[in-house]
N, C-alpha and C. Protein backbone atom coordinates (compact mmCIF):
# COMPACT_ATOMS: atom_id res chain seq x y z
N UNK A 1 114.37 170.53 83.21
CA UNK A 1 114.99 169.31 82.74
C UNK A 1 116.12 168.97 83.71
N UNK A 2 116.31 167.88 84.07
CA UNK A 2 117.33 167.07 85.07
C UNK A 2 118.99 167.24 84.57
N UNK A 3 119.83 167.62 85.28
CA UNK A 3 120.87 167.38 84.59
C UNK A 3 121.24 165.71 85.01
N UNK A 4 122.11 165.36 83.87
CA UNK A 4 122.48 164.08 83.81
C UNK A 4 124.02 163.96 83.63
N UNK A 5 124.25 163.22 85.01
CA UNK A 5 125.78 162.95 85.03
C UNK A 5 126.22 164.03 85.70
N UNK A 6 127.83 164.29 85.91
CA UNK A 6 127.89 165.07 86.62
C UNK A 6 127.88 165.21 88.31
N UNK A 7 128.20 166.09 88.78
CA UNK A 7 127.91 166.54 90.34
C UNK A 7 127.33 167.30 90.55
N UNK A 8 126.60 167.50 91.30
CA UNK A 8 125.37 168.10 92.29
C UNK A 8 125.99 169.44 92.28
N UNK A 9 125.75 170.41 92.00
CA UNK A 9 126.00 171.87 91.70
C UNK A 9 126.73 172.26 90.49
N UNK A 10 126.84 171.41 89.84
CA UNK A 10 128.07 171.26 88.50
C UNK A 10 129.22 171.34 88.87
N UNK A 11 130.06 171.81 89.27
CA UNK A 11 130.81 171.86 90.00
C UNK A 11 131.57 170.40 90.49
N UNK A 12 133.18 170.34 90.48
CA UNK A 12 134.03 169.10 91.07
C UNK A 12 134.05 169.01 92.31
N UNK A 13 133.97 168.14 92.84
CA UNK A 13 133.99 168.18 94.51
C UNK A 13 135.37 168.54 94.89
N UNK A 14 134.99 169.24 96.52
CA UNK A 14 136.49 169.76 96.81
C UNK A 14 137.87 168.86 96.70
N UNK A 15 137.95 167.56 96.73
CA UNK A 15 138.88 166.54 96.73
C UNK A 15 139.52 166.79 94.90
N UNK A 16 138.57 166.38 94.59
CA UNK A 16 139.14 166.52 92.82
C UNK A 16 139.35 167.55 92.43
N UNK A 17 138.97 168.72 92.64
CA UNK A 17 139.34 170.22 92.50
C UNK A 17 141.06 169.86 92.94
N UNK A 18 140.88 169.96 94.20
CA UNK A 18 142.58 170.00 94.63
C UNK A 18 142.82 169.17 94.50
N UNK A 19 143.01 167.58 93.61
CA UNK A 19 143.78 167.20 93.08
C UNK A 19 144.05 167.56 91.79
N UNK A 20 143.12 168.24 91.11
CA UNK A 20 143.37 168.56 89.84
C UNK A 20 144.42 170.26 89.98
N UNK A 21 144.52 170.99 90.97
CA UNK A 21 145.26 172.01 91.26
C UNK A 21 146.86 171.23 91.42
N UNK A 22 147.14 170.11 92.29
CA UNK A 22 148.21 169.86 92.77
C UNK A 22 149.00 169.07 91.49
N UNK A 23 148.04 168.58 90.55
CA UNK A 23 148.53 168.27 88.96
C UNK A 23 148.99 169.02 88.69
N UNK A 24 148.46 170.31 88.16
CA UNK A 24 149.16 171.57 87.44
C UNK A 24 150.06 172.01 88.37
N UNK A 25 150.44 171.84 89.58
CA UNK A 25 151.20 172.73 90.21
C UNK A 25 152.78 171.37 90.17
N UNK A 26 152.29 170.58 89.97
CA UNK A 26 153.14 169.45 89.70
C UNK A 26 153.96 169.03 87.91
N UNK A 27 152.81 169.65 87.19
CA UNK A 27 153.64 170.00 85.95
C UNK A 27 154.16 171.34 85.77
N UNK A 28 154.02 172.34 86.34
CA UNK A 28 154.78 173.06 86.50
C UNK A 28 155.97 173.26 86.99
N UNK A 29 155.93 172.23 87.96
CA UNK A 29 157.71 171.92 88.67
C UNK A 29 158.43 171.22 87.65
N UNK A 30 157.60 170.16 86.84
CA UNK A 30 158.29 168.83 86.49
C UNK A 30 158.65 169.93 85.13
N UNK A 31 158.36 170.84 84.54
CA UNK A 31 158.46 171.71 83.12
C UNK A 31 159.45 172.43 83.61
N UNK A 32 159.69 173.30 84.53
CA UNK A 32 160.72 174.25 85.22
C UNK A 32 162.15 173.41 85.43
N UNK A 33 161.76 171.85 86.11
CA UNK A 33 162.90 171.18 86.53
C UNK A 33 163.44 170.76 84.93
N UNK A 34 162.41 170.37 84.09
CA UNK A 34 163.09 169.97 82.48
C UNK A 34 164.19 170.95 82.05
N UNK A 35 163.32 172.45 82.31
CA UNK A 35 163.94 173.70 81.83
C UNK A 35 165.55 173.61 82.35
N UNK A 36 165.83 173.35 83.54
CA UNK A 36 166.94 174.02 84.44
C UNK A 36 167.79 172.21 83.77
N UNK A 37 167.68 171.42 83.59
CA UNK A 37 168.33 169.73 83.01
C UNK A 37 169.02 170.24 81.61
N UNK A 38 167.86 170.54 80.58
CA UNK A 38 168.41 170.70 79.54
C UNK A 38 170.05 172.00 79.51
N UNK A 39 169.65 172.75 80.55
CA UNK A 39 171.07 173.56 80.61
C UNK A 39 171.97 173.62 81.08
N UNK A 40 171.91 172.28 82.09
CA UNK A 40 172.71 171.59 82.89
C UNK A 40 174.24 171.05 81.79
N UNK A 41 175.18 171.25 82.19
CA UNK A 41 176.16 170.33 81.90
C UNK A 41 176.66 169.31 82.39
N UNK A 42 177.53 168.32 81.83
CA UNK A 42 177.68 167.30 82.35
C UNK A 42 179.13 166.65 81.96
N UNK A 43 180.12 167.05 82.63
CA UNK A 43 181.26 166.60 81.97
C UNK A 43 182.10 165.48 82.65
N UNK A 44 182.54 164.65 82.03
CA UNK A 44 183.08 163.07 82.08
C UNK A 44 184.55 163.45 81.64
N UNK A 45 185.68 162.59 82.20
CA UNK A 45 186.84 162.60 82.06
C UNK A 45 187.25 160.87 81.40
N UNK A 46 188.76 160.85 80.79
CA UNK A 46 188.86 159.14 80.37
C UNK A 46 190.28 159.21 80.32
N UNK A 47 190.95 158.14 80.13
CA UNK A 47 192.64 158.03 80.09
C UNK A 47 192.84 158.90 81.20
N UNK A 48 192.63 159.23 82.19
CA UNK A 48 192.78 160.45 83.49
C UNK A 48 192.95 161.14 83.22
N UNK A 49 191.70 162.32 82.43
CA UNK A 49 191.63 163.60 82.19
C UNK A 49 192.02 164.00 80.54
N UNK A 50 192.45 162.27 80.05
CA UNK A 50 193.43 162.83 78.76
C UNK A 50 192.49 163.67 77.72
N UNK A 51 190.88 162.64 77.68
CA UNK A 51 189.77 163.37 77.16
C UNK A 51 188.51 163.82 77.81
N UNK A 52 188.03 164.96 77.78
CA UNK A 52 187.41 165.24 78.58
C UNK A 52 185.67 166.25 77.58
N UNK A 53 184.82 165.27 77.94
CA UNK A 53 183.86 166.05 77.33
C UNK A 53 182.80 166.07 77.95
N UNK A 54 182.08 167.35 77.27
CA UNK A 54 180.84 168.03 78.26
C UNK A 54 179.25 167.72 77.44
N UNK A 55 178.46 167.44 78.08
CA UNK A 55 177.28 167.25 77.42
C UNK A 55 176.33 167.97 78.07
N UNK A 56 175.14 168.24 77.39
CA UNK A 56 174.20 169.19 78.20
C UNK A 56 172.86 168.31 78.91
N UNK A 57 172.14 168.37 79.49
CA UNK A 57 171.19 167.43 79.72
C UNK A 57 170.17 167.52 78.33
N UNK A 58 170.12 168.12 77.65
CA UNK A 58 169.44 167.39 76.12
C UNK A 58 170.12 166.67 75.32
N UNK A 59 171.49 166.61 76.37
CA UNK A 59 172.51 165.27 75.42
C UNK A 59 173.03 165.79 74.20
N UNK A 60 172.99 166.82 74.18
CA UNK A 60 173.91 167.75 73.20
C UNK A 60 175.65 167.40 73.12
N UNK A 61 176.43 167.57 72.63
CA UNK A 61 177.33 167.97 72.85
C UNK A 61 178.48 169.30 73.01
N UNK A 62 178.87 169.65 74.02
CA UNK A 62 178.67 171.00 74.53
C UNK A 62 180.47 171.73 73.92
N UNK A 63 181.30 170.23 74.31
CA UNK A 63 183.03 170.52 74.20
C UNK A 63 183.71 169.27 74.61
N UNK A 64 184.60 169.28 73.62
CA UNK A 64 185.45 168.18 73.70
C UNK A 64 186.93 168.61 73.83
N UNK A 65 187.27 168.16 74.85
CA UNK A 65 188.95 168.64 75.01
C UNK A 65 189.30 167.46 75.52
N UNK A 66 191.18 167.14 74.63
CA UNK A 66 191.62 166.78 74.50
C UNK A 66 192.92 167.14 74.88
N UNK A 67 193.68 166.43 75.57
CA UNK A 67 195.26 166.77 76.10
C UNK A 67 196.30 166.60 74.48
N UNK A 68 197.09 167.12 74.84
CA UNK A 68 198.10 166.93 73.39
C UNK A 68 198.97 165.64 73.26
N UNK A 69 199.05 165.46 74.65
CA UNK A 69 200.09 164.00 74.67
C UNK A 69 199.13 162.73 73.98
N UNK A 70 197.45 162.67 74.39
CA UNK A 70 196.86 162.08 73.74
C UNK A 70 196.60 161.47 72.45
N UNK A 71 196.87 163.31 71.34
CA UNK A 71 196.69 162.81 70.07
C UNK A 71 197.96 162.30 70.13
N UNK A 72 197.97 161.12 69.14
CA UNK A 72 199.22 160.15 68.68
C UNK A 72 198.72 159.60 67.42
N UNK A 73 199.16 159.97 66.47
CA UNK A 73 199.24 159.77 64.99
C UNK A 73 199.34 158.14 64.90
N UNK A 74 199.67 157.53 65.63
CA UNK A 74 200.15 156.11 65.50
C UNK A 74 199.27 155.31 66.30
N UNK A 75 198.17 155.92 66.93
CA UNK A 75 197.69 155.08 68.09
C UNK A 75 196.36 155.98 67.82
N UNK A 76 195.91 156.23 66.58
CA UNK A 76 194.36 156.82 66.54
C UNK A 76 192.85 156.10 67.44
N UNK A 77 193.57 154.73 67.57
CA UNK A 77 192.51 153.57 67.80
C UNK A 77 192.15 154.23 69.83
N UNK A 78 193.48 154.24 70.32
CA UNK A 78 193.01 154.67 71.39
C UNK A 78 192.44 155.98 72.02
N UNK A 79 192.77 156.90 71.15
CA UNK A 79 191.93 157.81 71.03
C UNK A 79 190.50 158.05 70.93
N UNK A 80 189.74 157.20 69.87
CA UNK A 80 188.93 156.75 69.81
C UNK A 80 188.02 156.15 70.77
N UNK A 81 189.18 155.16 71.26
CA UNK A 81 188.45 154.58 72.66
C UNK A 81 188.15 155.39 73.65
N UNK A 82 189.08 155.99 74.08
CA UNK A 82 188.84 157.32 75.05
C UNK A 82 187.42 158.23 74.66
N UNK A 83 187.51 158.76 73.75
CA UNK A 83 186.27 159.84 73.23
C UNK A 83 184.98 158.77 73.50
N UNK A 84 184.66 157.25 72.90
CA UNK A 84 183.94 156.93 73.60
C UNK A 84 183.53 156.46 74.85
N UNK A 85 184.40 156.22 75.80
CA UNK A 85 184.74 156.23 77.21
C UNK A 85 183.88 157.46 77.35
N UNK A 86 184.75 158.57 77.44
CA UNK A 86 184.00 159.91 78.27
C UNK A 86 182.68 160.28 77.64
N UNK A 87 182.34 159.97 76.78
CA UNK A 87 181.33 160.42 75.85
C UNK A 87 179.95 159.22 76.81
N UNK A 88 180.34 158.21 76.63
CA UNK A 88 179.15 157.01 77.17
C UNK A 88 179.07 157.55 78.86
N UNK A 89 180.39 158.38 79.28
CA UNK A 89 179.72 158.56 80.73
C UNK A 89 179.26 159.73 81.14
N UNK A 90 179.71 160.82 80.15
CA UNK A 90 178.94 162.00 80.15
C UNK A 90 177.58 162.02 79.77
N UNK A 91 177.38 160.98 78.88
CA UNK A 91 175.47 160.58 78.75
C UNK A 91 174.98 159.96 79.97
N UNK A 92 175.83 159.15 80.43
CA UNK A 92 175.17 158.42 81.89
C UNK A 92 174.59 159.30 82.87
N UNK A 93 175.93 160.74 82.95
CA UNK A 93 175.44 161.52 83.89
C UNK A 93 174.12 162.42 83.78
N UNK A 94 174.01 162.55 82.09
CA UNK A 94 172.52 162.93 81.86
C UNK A 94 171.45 162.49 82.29
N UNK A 95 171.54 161.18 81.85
CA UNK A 95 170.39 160.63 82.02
C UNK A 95 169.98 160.16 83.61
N UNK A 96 171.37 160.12 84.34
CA UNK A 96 170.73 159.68 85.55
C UNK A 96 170.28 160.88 86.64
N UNK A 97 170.86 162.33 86.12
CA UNK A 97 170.24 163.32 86.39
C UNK A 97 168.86 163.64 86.23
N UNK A 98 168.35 163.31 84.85
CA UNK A 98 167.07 163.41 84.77
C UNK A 98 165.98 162.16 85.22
N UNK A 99 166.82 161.15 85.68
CA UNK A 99 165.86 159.75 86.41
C UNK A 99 165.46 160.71 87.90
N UNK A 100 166.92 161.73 88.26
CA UNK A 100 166.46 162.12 89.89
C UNK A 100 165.20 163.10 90.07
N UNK A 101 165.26 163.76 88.59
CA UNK A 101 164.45 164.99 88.19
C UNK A 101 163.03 164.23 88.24
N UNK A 102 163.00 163.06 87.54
CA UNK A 102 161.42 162.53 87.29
C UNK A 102 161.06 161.63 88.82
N UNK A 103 161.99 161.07 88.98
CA UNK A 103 161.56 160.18 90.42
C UNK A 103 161.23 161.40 91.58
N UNK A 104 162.39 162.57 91.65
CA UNK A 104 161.38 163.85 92.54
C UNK A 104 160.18 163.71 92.37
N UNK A 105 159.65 163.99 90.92
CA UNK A 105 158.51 164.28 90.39
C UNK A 105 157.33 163.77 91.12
N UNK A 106 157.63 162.11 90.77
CA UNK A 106 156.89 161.18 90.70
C UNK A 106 156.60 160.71 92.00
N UNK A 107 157.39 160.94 92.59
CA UNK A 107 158.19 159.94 94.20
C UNK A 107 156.41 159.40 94.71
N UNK A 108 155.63 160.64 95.08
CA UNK A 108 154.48 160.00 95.60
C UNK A 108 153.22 159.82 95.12
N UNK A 109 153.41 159.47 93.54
CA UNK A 109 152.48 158.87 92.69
C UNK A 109 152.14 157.24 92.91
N UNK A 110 153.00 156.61 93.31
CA UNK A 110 153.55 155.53 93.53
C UNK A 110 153.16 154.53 92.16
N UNK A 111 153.78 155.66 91.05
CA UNK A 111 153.80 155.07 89.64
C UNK A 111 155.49 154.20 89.46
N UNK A 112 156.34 154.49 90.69
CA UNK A 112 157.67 153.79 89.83
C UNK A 112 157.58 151.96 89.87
N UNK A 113 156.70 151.28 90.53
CA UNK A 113 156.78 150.04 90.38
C UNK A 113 155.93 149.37 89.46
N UNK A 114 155.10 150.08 88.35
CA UNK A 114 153.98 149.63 87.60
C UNK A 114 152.72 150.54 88.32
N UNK A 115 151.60 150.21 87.07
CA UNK A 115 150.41 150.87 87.58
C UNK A 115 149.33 150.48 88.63
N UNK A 116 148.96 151.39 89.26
CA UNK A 116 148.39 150.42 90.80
C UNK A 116 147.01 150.43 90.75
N UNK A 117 146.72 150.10 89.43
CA UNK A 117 145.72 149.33 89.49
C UNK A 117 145.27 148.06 88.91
């Protein structure tokens, strides 16, 4: 009986074989590089240094320190402002860490402008 479909020895031809090797060897970087992001820290300063907090690349929050001249019983509002100051740029630094992590990744997929087909 004929086989149907398929390639001529069953078997992937050498091209798709090693592209299907350089996949896995490519999620294996892109899983290792996730690994080493998520334990990454990332710490942002605000009021110059007054608050200062650390985030992890899973966007955790890691530590928040605060100078003493900062707290002010009378001025809670700017406090406030500060914590979200350093806080919105300690996420920035996450995330634009992990844009460098995936664009490595990706760089010669030539998936970052839409799909090419």
């Amino acid at each position: 009986m004929a086989k149907r479909g398929g390639f001529p020895g069953g078997g992937m031809p050498g091209n798709m074989s090693n592209l299907m090797k350089q996949a896995q060897r490519m999620q294996r970087q892109m899983e290792e590089s996730q690994k080493e992001l998520e334990v990454a820290e990332f710490t942002a300063k605000a009021g110059g240094g007054a608050v200062e907090i650390t985030v992890t690349g899973k966007k955790e929050i890691k530590k928040v320190k605060l100078s003493q001249e900062v707290v002010d019983p009378d001025d809670v509002e700017m406090l406030e402002d500060l914590i979200v100051a350093a806080m919105n740029e300690a996420m920035k630094m996450a995330d634009e860490a992990n844009g460098e992590v995936m664009s490595k990744m990706t760089g010669g997929l030539g998936l970052g402008g839409g799909l090419p087909f």
